[in-house]
N, C-alpha and C. Protein backbone atom coordinates (compact mmCIF):
# COMPACT_ATOMS: atom_id res chain seq x y z
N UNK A 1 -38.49 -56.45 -2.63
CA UNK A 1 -39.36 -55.67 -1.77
C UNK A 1 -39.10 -55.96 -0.29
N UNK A 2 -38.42 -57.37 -0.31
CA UNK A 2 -38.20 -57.50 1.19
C UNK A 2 -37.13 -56.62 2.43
N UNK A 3 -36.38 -56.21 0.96
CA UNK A 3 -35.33 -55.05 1.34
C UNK A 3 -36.34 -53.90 2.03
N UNK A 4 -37.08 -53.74 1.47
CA UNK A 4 -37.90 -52.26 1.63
C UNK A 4 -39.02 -52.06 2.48
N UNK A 5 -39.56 -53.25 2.78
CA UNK A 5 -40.49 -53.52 3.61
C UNK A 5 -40.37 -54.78 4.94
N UNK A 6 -39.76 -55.41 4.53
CA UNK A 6 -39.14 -56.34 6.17
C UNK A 6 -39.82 -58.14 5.76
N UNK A 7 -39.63 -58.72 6.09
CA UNK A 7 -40.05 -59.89 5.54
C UNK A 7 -41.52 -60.15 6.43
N UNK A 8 -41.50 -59.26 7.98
CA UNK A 8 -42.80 -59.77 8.34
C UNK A 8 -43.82 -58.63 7.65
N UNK A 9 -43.53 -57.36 7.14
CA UNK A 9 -44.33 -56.08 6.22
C UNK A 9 -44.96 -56.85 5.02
N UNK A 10 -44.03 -57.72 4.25
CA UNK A 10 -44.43 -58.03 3.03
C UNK A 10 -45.66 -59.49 3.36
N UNK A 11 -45.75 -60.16 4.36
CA UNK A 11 -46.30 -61.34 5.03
C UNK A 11 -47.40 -60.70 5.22
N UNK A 12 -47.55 -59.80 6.09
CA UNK A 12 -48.79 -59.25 6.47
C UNK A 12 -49.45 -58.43 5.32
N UNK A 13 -49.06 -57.85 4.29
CA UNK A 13 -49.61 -56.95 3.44
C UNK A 13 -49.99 -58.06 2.09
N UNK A 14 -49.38 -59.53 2.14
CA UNK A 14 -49.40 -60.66 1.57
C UNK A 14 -50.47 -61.67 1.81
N UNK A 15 -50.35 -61.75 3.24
CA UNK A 15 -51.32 -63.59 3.76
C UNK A 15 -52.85 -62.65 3.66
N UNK A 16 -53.68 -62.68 2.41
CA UNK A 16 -54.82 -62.62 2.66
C UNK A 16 -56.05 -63.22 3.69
N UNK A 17 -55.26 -64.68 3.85
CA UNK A 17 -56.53 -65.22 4.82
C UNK A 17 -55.85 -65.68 6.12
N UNK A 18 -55.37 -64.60 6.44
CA UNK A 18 -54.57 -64.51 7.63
C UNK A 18 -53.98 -65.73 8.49
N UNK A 19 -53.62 -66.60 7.80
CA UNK A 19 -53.19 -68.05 8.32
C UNK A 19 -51.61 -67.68 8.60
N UNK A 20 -50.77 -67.08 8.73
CA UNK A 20 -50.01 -66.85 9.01
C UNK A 20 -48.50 -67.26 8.41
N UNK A 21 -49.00 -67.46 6.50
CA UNK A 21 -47.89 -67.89 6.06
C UNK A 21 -48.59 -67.44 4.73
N UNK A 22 -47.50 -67.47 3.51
CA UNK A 22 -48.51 -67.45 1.81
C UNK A 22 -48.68 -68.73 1.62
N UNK A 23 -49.69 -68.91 1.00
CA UNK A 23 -49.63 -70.37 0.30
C UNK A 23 -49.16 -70.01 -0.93
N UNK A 24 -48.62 -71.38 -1.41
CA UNK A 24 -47.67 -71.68 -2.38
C UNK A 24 -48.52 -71.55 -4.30
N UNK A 25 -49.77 -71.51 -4.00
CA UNK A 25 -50.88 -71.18 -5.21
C UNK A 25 -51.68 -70.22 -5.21
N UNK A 26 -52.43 -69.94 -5.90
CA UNK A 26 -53.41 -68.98 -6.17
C UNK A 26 -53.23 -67.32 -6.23
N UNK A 27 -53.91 -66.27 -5.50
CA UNK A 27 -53.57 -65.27 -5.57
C UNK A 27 -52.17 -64.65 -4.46
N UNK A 28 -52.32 -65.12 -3.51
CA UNK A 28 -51.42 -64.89 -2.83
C UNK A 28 -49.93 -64.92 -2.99
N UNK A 29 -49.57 -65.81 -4.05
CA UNK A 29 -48.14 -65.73 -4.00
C UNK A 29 -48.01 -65.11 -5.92
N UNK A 30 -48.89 -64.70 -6.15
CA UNK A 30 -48.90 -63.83 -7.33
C UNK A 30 -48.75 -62.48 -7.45
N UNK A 31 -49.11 -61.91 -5.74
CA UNK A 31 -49.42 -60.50 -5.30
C UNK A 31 -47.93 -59.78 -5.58
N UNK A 32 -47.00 -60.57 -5.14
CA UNK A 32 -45.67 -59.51 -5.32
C UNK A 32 -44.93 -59.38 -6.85
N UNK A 33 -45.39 -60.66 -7.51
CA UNK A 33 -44.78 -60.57 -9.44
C UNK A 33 -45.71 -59.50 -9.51
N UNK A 34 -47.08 -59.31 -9.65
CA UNK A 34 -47.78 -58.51 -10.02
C UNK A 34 -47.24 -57.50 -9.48
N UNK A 35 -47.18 -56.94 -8.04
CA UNK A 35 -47.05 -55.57 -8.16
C UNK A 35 -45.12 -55.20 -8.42
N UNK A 36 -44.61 -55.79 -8.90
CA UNK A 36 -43.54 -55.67 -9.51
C UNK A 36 -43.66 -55.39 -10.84
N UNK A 37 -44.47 -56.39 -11.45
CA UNK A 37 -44.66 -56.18 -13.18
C UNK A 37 -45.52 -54.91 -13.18
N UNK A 38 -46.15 -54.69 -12.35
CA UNK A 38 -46.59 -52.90 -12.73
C UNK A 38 -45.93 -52.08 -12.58
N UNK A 39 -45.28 -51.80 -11.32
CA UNK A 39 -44.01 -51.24 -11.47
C UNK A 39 -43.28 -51.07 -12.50
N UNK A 40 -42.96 -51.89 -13.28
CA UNK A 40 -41.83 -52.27 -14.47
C UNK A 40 -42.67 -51.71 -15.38
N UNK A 41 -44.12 -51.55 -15.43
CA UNK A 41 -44.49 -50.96 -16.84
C UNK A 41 -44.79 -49.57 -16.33
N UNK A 42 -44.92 -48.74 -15.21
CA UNK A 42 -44.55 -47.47 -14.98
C UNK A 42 -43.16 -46.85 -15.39
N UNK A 43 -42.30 -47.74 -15.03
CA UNK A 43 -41.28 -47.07 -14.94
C UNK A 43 -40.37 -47.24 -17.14
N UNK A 44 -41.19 -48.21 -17.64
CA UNK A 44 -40.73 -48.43 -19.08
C UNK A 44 -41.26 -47.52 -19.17
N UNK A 45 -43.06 -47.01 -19.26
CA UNK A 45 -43.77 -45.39 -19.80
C UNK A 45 -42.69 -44.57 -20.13
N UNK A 46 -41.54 -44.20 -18.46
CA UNK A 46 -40.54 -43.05 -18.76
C UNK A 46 -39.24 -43.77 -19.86
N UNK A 47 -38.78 -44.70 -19.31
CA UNK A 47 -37.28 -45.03 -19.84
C UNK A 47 -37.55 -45.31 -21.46
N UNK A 48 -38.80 -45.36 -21.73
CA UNK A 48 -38.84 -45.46 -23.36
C UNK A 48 -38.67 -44.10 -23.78
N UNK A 49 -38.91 -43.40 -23.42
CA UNK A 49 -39.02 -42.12 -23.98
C UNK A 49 -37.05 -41.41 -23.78
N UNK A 50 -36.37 -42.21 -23.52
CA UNK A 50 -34.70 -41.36 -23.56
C UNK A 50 -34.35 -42.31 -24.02
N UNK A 51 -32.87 -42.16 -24.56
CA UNK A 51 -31.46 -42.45 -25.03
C UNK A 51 -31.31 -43.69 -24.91
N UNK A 52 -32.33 -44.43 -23.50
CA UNK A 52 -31.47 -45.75 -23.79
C UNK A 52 -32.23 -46.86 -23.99
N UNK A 53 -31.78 -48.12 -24.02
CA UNK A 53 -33.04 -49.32 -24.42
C UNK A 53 -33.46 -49.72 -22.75
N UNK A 54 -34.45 -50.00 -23.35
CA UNK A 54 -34.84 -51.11 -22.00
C UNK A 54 -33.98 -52.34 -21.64
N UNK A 55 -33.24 -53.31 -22.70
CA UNK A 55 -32.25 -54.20 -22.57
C UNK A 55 -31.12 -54.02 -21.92
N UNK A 56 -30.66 -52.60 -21.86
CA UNK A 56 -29.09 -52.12 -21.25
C UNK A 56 -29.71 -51.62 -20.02
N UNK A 57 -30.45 -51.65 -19.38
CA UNK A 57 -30.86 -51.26 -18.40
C UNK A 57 -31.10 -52.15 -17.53
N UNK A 58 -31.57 -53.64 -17.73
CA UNK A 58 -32.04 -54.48 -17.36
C UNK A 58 -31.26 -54.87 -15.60
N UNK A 59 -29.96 -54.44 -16.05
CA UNK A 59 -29.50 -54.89 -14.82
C UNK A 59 -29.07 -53.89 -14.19
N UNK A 60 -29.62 -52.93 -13.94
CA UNK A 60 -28.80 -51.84 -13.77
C UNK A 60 -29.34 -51.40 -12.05
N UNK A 61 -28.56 -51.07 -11.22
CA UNK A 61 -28.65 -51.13 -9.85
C UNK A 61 -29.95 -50.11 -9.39
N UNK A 62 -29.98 -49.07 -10.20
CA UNK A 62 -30.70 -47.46 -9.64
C UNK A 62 -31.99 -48.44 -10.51
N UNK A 63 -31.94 -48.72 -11.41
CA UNK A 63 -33.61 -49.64 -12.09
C UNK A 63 -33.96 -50.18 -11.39
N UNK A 64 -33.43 -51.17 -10.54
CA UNK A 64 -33.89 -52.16 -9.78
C UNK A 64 -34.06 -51.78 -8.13
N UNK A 65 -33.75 -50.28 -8.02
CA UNK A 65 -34.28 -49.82 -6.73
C UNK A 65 -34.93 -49.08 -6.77
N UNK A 66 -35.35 -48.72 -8.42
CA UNK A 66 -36.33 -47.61 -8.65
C UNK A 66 -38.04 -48.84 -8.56
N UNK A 67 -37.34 -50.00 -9.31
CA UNK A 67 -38.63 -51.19 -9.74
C UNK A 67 -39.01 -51.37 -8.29
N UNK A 68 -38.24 -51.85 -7.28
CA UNK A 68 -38.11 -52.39 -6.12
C UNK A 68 -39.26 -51.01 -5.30
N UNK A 69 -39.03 -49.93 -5.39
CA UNK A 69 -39.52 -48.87 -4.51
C UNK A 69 -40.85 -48.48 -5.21
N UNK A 70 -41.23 -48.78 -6.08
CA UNK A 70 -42.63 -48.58 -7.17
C UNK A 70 -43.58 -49.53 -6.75
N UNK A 71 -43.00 -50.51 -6.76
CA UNK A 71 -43.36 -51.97 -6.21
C UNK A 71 -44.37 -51.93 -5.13
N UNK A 72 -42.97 -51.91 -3.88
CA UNK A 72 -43.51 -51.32 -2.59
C UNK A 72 -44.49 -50.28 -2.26
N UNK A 73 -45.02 -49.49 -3.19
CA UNK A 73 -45.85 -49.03 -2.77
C UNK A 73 -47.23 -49.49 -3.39
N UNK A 74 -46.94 -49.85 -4.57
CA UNK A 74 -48.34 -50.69 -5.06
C UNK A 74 -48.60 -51.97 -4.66
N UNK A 75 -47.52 -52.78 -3.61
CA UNK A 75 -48.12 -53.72 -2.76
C UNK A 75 -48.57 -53.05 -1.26
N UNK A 76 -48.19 -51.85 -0.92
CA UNK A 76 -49.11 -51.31 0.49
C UNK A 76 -50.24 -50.78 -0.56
N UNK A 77 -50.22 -50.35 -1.03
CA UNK A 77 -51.82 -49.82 -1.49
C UNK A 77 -52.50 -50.71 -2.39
N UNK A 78 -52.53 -51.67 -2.00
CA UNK A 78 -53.16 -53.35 -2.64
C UNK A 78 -54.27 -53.27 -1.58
N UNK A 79 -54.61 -53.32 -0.68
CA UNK A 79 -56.05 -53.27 0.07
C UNK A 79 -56.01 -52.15 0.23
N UNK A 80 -55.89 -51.27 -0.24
CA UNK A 80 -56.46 -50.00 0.18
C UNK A 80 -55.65 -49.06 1.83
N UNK A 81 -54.64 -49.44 1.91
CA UNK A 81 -54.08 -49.06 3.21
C UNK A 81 -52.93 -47.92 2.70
N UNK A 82 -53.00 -47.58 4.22
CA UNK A 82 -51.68 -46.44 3.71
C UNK A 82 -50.54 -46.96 3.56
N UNK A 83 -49.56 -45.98 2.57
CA UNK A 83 -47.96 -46.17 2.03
C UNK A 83 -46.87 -45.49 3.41
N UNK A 84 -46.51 -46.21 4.20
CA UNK A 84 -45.55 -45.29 4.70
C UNK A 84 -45.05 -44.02 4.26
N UNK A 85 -44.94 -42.87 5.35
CA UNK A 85 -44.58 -41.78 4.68
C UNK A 85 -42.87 -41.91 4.23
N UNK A 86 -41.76 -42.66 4.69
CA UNK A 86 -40.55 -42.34 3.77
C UNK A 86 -40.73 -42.92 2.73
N UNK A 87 -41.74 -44.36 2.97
CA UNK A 87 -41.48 -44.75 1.33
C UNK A 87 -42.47 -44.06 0.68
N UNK A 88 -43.52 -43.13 0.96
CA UNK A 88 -43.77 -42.57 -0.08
C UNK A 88 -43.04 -41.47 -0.28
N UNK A 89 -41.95 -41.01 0.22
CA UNK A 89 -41.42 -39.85 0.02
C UNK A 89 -39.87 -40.40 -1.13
N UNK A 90 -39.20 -41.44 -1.49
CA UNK A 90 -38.54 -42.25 -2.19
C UNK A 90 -39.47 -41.99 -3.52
N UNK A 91 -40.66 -42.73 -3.25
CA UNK A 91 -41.57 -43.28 -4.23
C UNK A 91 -41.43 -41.73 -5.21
N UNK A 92 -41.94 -40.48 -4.11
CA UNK A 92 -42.23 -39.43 -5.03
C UNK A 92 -40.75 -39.02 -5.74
N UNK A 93 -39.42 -39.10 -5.09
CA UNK A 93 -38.12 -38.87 -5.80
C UNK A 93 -38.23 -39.59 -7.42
N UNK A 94 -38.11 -41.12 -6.95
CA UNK A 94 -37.63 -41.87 -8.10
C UNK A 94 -38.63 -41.59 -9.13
N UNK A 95 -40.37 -41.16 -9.23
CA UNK A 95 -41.31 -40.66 -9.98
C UNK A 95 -40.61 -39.46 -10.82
N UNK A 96 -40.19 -38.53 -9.72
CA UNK A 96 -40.05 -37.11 -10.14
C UNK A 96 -37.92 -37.40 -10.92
N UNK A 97 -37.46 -38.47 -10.58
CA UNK A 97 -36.06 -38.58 -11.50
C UNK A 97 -36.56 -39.05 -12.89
N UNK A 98 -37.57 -40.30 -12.96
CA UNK A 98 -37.90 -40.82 -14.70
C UNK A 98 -38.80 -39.56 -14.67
N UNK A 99 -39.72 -38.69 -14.27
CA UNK A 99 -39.90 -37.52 -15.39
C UNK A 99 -39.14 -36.80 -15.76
N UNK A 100 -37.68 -36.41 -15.23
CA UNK A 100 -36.78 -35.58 -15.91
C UNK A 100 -36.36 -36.29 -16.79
N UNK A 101 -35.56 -37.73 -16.82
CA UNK A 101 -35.01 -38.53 -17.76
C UNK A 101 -36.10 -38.30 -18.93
N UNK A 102 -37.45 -38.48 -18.87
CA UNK A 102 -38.17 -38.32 -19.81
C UNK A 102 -38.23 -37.09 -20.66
N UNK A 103 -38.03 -36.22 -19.79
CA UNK A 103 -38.07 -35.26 -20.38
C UNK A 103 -37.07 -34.64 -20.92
N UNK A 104 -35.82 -34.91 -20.92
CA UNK A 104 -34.59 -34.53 -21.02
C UNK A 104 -33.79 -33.57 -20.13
N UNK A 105 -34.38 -33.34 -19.17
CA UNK A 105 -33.66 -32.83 -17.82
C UNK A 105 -32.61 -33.19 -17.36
N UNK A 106 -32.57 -34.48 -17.27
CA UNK A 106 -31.27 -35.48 -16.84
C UNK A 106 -31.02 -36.20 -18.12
N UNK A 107 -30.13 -36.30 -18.21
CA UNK A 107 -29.65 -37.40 -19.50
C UNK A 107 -28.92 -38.18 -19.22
N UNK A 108 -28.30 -38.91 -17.72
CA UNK A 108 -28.17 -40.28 -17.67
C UNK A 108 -28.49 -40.75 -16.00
N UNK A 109 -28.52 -41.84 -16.60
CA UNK A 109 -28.64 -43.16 -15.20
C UNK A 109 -27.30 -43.04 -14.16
N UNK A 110 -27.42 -43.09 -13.41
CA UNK A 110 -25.83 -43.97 -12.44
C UNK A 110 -25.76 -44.82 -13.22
N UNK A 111 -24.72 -45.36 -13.80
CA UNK A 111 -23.98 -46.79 -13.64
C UNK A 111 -24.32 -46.89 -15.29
N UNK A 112 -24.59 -46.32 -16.74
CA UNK A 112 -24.58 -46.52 -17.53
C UNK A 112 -24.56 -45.16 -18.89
N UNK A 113 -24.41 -46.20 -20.05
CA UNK A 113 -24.10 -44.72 -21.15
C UNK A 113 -25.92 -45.21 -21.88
N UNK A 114 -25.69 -43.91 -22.44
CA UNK A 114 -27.27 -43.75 -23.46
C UNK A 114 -27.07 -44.72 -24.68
N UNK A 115 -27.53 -45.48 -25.10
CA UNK A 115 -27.55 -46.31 -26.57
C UNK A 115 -27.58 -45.34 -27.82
N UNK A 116 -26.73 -45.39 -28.95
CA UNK A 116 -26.50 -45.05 -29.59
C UNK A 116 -24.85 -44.41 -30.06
N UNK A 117 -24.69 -43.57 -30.65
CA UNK A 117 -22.98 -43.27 -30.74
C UNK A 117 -22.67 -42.32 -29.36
N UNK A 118 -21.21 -43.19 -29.38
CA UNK A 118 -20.80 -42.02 -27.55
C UNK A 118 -19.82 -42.19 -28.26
N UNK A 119 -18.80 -42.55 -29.49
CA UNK A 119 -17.61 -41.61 -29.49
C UNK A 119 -17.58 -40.30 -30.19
N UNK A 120 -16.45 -39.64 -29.69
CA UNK A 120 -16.71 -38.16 -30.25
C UNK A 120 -16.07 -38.63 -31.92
N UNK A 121 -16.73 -37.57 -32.29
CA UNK A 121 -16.76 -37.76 -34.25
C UNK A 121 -16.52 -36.27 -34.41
N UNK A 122 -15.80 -36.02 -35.89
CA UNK A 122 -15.53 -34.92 -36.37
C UNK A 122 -16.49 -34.35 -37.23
N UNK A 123 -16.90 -33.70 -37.72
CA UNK A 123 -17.32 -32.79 -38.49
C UNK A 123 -16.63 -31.47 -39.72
N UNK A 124 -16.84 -31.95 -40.80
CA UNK A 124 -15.96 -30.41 -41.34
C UNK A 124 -17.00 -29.41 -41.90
N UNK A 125 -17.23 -28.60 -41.63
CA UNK A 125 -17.98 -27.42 -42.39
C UNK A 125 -17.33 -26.40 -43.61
N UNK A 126 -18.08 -25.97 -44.54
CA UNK A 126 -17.55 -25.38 -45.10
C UNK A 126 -17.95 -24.21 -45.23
N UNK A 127 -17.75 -22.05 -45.03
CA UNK A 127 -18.30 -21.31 -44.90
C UNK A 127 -18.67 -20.56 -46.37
N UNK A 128 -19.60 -20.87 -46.65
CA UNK A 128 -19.58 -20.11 -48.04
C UNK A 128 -20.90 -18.57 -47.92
N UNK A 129 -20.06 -17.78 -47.68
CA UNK A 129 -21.42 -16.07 -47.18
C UNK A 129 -21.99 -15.99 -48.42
N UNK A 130 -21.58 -16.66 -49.58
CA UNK A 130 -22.95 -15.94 -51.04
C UNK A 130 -23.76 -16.89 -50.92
N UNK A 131 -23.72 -17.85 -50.61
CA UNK A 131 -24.60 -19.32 -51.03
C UNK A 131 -25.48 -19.04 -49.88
N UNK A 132 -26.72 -19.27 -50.70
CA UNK A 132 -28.36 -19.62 -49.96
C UNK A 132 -28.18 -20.41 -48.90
N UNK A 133 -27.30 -21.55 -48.80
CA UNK A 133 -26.97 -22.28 -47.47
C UNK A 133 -25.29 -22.17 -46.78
N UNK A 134 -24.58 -21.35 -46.15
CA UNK A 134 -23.92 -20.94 -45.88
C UNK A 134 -23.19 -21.67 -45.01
N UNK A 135 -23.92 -23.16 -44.39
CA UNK A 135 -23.36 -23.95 -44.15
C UNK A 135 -23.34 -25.58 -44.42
N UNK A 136 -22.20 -25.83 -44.86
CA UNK A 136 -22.39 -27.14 -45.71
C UNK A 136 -21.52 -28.13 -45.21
N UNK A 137 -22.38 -29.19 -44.87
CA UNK A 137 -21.55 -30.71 -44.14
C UNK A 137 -21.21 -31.24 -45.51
N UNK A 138 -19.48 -32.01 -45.49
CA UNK A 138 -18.88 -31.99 -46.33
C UNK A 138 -18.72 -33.72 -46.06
N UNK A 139 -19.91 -34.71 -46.42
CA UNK A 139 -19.70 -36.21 -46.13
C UNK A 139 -18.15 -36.95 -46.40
N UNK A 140 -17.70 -36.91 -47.46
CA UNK A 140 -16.47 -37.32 -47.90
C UNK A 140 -15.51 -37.18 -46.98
N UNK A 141 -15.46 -36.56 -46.31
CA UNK A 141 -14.08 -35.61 -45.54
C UNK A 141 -14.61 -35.69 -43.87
N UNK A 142 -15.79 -36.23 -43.25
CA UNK A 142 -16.49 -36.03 -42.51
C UNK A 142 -16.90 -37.35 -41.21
N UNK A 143 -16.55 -37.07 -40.24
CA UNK A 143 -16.37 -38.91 -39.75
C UNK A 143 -17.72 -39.06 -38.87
N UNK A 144 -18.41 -40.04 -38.57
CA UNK A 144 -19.37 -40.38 -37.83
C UNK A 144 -20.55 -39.87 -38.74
N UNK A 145 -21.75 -40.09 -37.39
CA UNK A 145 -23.05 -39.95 -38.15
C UNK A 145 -23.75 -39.14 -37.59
N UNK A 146 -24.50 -37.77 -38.68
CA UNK A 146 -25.35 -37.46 -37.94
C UNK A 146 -26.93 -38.15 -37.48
N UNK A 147 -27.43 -37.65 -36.18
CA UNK A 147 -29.05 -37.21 -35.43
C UNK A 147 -29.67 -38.14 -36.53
N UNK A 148 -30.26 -38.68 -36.03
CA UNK A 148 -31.60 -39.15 -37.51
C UNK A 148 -32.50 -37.72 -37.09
N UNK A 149 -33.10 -37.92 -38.36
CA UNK A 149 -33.94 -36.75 -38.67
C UNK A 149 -33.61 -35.69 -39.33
N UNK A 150 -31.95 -35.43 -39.33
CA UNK A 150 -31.62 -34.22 -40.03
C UNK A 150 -30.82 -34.77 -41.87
N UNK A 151 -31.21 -33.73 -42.34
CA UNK A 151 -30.85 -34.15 -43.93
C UNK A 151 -29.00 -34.01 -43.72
N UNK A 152 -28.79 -34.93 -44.42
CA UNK A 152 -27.34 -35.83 -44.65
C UNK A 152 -26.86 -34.61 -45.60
N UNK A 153 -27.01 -34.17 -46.41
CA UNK A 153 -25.99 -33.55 -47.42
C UNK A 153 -27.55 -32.67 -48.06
N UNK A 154 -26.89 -31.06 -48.77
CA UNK A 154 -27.65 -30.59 -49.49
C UNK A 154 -27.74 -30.96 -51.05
N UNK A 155 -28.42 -30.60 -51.78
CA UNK A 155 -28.23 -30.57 -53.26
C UNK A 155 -27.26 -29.47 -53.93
N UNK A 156 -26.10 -30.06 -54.44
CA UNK A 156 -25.29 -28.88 -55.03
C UNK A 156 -26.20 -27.96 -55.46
N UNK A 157 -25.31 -26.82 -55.62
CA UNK A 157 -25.87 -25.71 -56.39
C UNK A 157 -24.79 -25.23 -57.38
N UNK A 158 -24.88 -24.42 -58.41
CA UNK A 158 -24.25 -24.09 -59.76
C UNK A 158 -23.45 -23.01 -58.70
N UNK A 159 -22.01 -22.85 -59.46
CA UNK A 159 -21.70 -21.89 -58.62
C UNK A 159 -22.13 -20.29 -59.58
N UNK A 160 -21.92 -19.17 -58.66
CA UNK A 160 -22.70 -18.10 -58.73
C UNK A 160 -21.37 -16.67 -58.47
N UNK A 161 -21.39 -16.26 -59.47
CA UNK A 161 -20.33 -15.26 -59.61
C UNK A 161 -20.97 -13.72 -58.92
N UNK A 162 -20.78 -13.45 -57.38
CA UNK A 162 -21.32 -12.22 -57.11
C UNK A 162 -20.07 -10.96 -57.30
N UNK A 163 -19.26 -11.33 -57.91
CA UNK A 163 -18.41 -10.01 -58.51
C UNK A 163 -18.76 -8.77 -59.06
N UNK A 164 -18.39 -7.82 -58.76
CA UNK A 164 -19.36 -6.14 -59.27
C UNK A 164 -18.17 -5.62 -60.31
């Protein structure tokens, strides 16, 4: 936060009993983990909801200036004072980037891939126009994995003579 606010910004929005330094106990030198760890659970709300873990993210440069800029504003609005207008104008970007990520608007970060399979995989289909299911994933012959959620293979069916 000191990046974002100046070391004498974070002092003054910090030394509650205006002695002109933090002390080393109590609430005062708790004020900036805290408004960091809230930060961090705003910004998990979105990043749980896409492609990637919270673990692969951990170090990731755009997280830690998104945590860093979330931060900063929930330590100016810790007594009740105003947020600078650029950093609230950051604040409202990096808000309005994890609701697209959330939403699937954007589908990646700077500087990383989504968790789960990223190599490309084949698929074989087979076209059959009489059959009730006209398209059929053929596992045996078939590389990678599909989506969870979608059914893996149908139940054969008898074959069916539409000859006239």
């Amino acid at each position: 936060m000191k990046d974002i606010l100046s070391d004498n910004g974070v002092l003054v929005r910090t030394d509650d009993d205006e002695s002109g330094s933090v002390a080393g106990t109590g609430t005062e030198s708790t004020v900036q983990a805290n408004a960091v760890d809230r930060a961090a659970s705003k910004m998990n709300l979105y990043l749980e909801q896409t492609a990637y873990t919270l673990v692969s993210l951990a170090n990731n440069a755009w997280c830690k200036w998104c945590n860093a800029t979330i931060a900063a504003v929930e330590f100016c609005k810790r007594r009740g004072n105003p947020v600078p207008q650029p950093l609230m104008d950051d604040f409202n970007w990096y808000i309005e980037m994890l609701m697209q990520l959330a939403r699937g608007v954007l589908s990646a970060i700077p500087g990383t891939n989504p968790a789960g399979e990223s190599s490309p995989t084949v698929t074989n289909h087979t076209t059959e126009p009489y059959k009730h299911m006209p398209v059929r994933r053929r596992p045996h012959i078939s590389t990678g994995k599909q989506p969870d959620g979608h059914r893996l293979s149908w139940p054969e069916e008898p074959r069916r003579d539409y000859s006239i």
